[in-house]
C-alpha atoms as a PDB file:
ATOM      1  CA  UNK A   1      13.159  29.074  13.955  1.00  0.00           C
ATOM      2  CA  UNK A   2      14.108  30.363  17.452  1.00  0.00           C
ATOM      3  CA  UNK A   3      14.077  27.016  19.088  1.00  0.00           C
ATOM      4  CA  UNK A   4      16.058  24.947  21.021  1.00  0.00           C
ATOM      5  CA  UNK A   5      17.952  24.221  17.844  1.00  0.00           C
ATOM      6  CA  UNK A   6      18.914  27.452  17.257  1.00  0.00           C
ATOM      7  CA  UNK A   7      18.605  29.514  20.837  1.00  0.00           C
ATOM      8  CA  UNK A   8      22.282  28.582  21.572  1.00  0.00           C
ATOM      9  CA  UNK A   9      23.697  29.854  18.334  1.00  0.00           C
ATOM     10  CA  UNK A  10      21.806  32.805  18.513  1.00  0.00           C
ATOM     11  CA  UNK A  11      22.755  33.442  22.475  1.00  0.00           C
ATOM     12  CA  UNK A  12      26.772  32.698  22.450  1.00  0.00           C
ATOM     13  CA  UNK A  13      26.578  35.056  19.486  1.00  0.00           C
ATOM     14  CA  UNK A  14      24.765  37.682  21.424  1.00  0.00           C
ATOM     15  CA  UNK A  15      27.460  37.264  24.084  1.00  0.00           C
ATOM     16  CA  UNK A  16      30.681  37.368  21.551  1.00  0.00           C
ATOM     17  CA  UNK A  17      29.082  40.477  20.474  1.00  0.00           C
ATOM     18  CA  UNK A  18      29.409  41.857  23.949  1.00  0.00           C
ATOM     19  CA  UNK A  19      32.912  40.622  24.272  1.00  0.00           C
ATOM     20  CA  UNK A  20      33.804  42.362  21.030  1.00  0.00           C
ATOM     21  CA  UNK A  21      32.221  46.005  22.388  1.00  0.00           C
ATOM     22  CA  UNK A  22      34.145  45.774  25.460  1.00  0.00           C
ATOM     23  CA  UNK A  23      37.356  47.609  26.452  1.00  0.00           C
ATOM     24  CA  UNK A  24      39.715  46.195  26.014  1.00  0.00           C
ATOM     25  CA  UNK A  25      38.539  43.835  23.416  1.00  0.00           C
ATOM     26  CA  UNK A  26      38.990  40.060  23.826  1.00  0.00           C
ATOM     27  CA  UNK A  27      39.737  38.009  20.722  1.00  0.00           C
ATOM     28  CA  UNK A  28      38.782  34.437  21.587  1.00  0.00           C
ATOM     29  CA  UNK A  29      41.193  32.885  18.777  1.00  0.00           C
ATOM     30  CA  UNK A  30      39.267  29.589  19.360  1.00  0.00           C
ATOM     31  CA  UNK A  31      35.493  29.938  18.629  1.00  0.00           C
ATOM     32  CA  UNK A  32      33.846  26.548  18.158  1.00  0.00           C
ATOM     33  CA  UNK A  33      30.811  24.076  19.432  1.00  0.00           C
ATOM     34  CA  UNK A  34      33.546  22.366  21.101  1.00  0.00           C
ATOM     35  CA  UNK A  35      33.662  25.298  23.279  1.00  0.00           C
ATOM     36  CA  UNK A  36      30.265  25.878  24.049  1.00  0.00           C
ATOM     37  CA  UNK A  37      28.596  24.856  26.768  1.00  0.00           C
ATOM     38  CA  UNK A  38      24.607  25.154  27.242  1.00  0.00           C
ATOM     39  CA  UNK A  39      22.846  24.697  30.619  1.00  0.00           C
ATOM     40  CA  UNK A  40      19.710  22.752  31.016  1.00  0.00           C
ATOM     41  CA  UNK A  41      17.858  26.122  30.072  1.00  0.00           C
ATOM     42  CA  UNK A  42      19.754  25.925  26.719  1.00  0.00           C
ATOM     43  CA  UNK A  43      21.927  29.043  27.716  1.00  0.00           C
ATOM     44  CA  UNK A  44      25.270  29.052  26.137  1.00  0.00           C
ATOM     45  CA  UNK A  45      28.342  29.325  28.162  1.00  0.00           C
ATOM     46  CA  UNK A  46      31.338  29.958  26.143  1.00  0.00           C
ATOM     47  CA  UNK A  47      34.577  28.829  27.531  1.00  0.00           C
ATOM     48  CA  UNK A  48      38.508  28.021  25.953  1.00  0.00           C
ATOM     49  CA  UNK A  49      40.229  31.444  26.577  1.00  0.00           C
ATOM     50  CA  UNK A  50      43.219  29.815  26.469  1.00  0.00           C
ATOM     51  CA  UNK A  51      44.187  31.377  23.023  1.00  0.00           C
ATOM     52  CA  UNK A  52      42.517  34.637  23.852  1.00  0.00           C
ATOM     53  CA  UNK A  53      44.108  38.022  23.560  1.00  0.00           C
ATOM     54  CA  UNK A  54      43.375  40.972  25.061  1.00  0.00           C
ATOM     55  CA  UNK A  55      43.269  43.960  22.595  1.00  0.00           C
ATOM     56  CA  UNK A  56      43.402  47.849  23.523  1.00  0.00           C
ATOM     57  CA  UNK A  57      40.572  49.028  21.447  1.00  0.00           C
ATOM     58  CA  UNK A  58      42.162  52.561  20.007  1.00  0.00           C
ATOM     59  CA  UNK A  59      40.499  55.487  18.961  1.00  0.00           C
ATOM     60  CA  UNK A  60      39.726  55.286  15.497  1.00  0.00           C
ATOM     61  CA  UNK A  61      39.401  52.177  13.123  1.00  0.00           C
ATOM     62  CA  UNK A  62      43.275  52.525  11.038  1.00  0.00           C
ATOM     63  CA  UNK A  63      45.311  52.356  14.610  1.00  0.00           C
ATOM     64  CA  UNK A  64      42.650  48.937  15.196  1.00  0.00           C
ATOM     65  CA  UNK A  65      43.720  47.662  12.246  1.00  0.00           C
ATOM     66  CA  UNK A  66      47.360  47.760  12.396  1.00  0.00           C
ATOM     67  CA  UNK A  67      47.387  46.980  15.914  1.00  0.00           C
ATOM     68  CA  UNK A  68      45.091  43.358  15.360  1.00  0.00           C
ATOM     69  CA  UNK A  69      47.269  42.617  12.087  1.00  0.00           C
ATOM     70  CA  UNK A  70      48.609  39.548  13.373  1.00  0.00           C
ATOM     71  CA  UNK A  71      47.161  35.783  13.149  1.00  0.00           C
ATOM     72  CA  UNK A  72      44.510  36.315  15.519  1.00  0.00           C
ATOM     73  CA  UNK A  73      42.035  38.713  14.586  1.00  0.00           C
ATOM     74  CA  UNK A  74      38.359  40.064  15.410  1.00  0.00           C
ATOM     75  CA  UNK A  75      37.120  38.809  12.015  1.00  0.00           C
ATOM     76  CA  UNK A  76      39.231  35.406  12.927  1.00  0.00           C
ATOM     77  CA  UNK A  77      36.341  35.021  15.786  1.00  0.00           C
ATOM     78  CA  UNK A  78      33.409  35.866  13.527  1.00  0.00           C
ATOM     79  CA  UNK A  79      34.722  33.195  10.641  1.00  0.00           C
ATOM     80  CA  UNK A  80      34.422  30.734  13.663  1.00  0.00           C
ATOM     81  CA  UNK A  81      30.875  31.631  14.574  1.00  0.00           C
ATOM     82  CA  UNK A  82      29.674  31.212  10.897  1.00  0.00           C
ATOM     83  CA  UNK A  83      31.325  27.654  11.536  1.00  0.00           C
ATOM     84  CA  UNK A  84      29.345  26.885  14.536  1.00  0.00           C
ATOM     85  CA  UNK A  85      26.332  28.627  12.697  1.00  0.00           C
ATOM     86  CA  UNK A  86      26.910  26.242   9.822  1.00  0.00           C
ATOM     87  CA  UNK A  87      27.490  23.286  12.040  1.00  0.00           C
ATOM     88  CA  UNK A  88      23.762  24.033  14.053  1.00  0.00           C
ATOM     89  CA  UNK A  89      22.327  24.147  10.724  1.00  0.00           C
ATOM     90  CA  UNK A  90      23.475  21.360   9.187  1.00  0.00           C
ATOM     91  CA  UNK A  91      24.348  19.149  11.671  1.00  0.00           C
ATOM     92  CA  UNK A  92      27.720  18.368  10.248  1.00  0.00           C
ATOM     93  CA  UNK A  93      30.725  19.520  11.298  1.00  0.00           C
ATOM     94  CA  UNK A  94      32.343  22.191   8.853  1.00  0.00           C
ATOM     95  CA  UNK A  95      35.150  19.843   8.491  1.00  0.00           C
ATOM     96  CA  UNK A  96      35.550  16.372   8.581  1.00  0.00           C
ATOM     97  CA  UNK A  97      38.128  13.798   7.107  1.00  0.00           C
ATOM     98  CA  UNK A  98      35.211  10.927   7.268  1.00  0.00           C
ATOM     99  CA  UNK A  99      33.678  12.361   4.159  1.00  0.00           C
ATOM    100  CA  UNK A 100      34.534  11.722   0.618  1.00  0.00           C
ATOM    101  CA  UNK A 101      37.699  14.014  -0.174  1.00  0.00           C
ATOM    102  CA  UNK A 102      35.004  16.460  -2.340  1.00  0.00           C
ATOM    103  CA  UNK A 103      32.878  17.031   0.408  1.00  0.00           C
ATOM    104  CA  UNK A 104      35.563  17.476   3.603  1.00  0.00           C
ATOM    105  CA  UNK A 105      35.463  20.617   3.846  1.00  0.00           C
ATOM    106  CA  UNK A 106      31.648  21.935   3.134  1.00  0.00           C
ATOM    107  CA  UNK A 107      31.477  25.549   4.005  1.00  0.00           C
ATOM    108  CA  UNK A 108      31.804  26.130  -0.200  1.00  0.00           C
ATOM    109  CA  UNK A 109      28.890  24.224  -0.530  1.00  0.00           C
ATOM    110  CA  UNK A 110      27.120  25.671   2.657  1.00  0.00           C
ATOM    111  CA  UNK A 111      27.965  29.334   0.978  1.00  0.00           C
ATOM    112  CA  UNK A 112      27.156  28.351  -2.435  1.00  0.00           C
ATOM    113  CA  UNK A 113      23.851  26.343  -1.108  1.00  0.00           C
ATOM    114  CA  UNK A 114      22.571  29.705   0.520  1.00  0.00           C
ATOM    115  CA  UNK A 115      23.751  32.034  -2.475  1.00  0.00           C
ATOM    116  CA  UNK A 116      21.347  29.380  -4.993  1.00  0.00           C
ATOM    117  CA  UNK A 117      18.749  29.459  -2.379  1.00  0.00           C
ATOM    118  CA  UNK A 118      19.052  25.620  -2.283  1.00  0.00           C
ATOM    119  CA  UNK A 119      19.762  25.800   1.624  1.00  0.00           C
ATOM    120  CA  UNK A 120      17.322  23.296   2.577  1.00  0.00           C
ATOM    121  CA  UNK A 121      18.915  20.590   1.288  1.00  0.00           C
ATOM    122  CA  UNK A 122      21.570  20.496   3.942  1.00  0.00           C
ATOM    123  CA  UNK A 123      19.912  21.457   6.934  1.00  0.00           C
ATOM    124  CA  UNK A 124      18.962  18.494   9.379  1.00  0.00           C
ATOM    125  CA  UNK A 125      15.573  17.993   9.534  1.00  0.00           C
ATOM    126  CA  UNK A 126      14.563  19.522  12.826  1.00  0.00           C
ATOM    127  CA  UNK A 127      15.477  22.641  11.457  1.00  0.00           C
ATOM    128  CA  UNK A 128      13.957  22.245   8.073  1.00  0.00           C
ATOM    129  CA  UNK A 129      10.809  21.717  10.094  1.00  0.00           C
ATOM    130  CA  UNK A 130      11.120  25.426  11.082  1.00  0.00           C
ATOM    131  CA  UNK A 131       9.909  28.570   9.113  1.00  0.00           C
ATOM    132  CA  UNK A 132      11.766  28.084   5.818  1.00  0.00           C
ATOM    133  CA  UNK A 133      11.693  32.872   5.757  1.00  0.00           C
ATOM    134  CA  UNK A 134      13.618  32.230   9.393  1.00  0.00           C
ATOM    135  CA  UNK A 135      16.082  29.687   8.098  1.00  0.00           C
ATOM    136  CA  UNK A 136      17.272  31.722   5.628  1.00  0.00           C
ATOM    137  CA  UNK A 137      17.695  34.626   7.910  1.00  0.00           C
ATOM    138  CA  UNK A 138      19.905  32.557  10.161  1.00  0.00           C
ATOM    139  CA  UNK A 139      21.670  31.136   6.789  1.00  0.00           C
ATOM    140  CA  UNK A 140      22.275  34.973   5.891  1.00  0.00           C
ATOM    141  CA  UNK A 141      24.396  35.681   8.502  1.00  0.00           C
ATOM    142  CA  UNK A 142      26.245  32.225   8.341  1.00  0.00           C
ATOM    143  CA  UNK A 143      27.542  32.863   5.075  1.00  0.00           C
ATOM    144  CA  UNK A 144      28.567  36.466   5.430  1.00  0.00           C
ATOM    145  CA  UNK A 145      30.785  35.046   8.320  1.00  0.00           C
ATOM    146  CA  UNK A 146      32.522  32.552   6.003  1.00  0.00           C
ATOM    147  CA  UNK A 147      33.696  34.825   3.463  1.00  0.00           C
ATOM    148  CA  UNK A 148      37.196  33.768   2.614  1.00  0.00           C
ATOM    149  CA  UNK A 149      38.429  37.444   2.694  1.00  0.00           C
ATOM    150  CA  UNK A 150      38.364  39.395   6.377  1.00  0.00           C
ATOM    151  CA  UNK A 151      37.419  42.351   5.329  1.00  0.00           C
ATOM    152  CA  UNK A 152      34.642  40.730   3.631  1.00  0.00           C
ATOM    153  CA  UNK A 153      33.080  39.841   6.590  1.00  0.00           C
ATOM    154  CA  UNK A 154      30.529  41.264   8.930  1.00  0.00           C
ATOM    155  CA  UNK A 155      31.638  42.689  12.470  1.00  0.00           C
ATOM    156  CA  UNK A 156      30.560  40.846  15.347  1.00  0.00           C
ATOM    157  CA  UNK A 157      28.208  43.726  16.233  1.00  0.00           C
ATOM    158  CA  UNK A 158      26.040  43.205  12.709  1.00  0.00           C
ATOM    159  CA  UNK A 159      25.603  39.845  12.599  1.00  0.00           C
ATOM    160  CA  UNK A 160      24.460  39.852  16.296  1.00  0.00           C
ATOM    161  CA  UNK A 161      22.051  42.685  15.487  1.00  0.00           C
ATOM    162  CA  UNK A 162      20.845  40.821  12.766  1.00  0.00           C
ATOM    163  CA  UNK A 163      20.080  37.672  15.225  1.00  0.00           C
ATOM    164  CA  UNK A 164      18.761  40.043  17.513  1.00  0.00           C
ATOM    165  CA  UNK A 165      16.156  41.188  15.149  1.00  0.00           C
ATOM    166  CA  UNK A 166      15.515  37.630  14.272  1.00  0.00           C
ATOM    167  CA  UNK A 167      14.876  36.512  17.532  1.00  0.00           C
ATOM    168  CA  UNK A 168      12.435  39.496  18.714  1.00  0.00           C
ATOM    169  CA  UNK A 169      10.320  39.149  15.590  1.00  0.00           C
ATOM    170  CA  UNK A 170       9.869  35.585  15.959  1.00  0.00           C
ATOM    171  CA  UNK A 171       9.048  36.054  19.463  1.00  0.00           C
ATOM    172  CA  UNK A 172       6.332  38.856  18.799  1.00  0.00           C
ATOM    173  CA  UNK A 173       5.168  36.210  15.746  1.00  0.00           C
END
């Protein structure tokens, strides 16, 4: 599964991660293939800090959340990832007005595809050619980044620990 198909995902998500650690903490406000760039090696390069904020990072979690209550938000960038996860994976963008009107906006069906373990139905083929074990593990993560609620989702730091241990176990496979 860690291919060129998936290696940028996996990488720009590595490198939010970083972002997210950092003091102070950047919130990208505009995470999206769009604004990804990969080099010839397929190495990501994330650019478009044009919405970005800078956020002091305070001491303990309650003082973080009041201070990042406003439209942009940590968990704003990791709903964005699980867009550009869901667009790698399927090929489609997550929304499109060239669809029928029941199918503009999939990442429902992406969620509820994963949830019935029916994932494979939506992936494009190159990646359905992959380890069917590793595309659900990337899935996984996708759809814990699309939960509708924020505090439903995953921080930045899981998810990419999650990829992390994706990608070293396929590469000691």
């Amino acid at each position: 599964m860690y291919s060129p198909a998936t290696r940028p995902c996996l990488t720009t998500f590595i490198m939010l991660m970083g972002k997210k650690t950092s003091k102070p903490m950047i919130i990208h406000g505009n995470v999206n293939s769009s604004n990804i760039l990969l080099s010839d090696c397929f190495v990501a390069k994330v650019f478009g800090f044009g919405s970005s904020r800078l956020v002091r990072v305070p001491s303990n979690e309650s003082q973080m959340n009041t201070l990042v209550q406003q439209t942009l938000t940590d968990k704003s960038d990791v709903y964005s990832f699980g867009d550009v996860l869901l667009e790698i994976l399927t090929g489609e963008m997550p929304l499109s007005f060239n669809r029928p009107e029941n199918r503009r906006i999939i990442t429902s069906h992406f969620v509820s595809s994963v949830e019935q373990n029916d994932i494979f139905q939506m992936v494009v083929p190159l990646v359905n050619e992959g380890n069917r074990e590793q595309l659900r593990a990337v899935a996984e993560p996708a759809k814990s980044c699309l939960k509708l609620s924020s505090a439903e989702r995953p921080a930045m730091e899981e998810v990419a620990g999650e990829l992390r241990r994706l990608c070293s176990s396929t590469h000691s496979s």
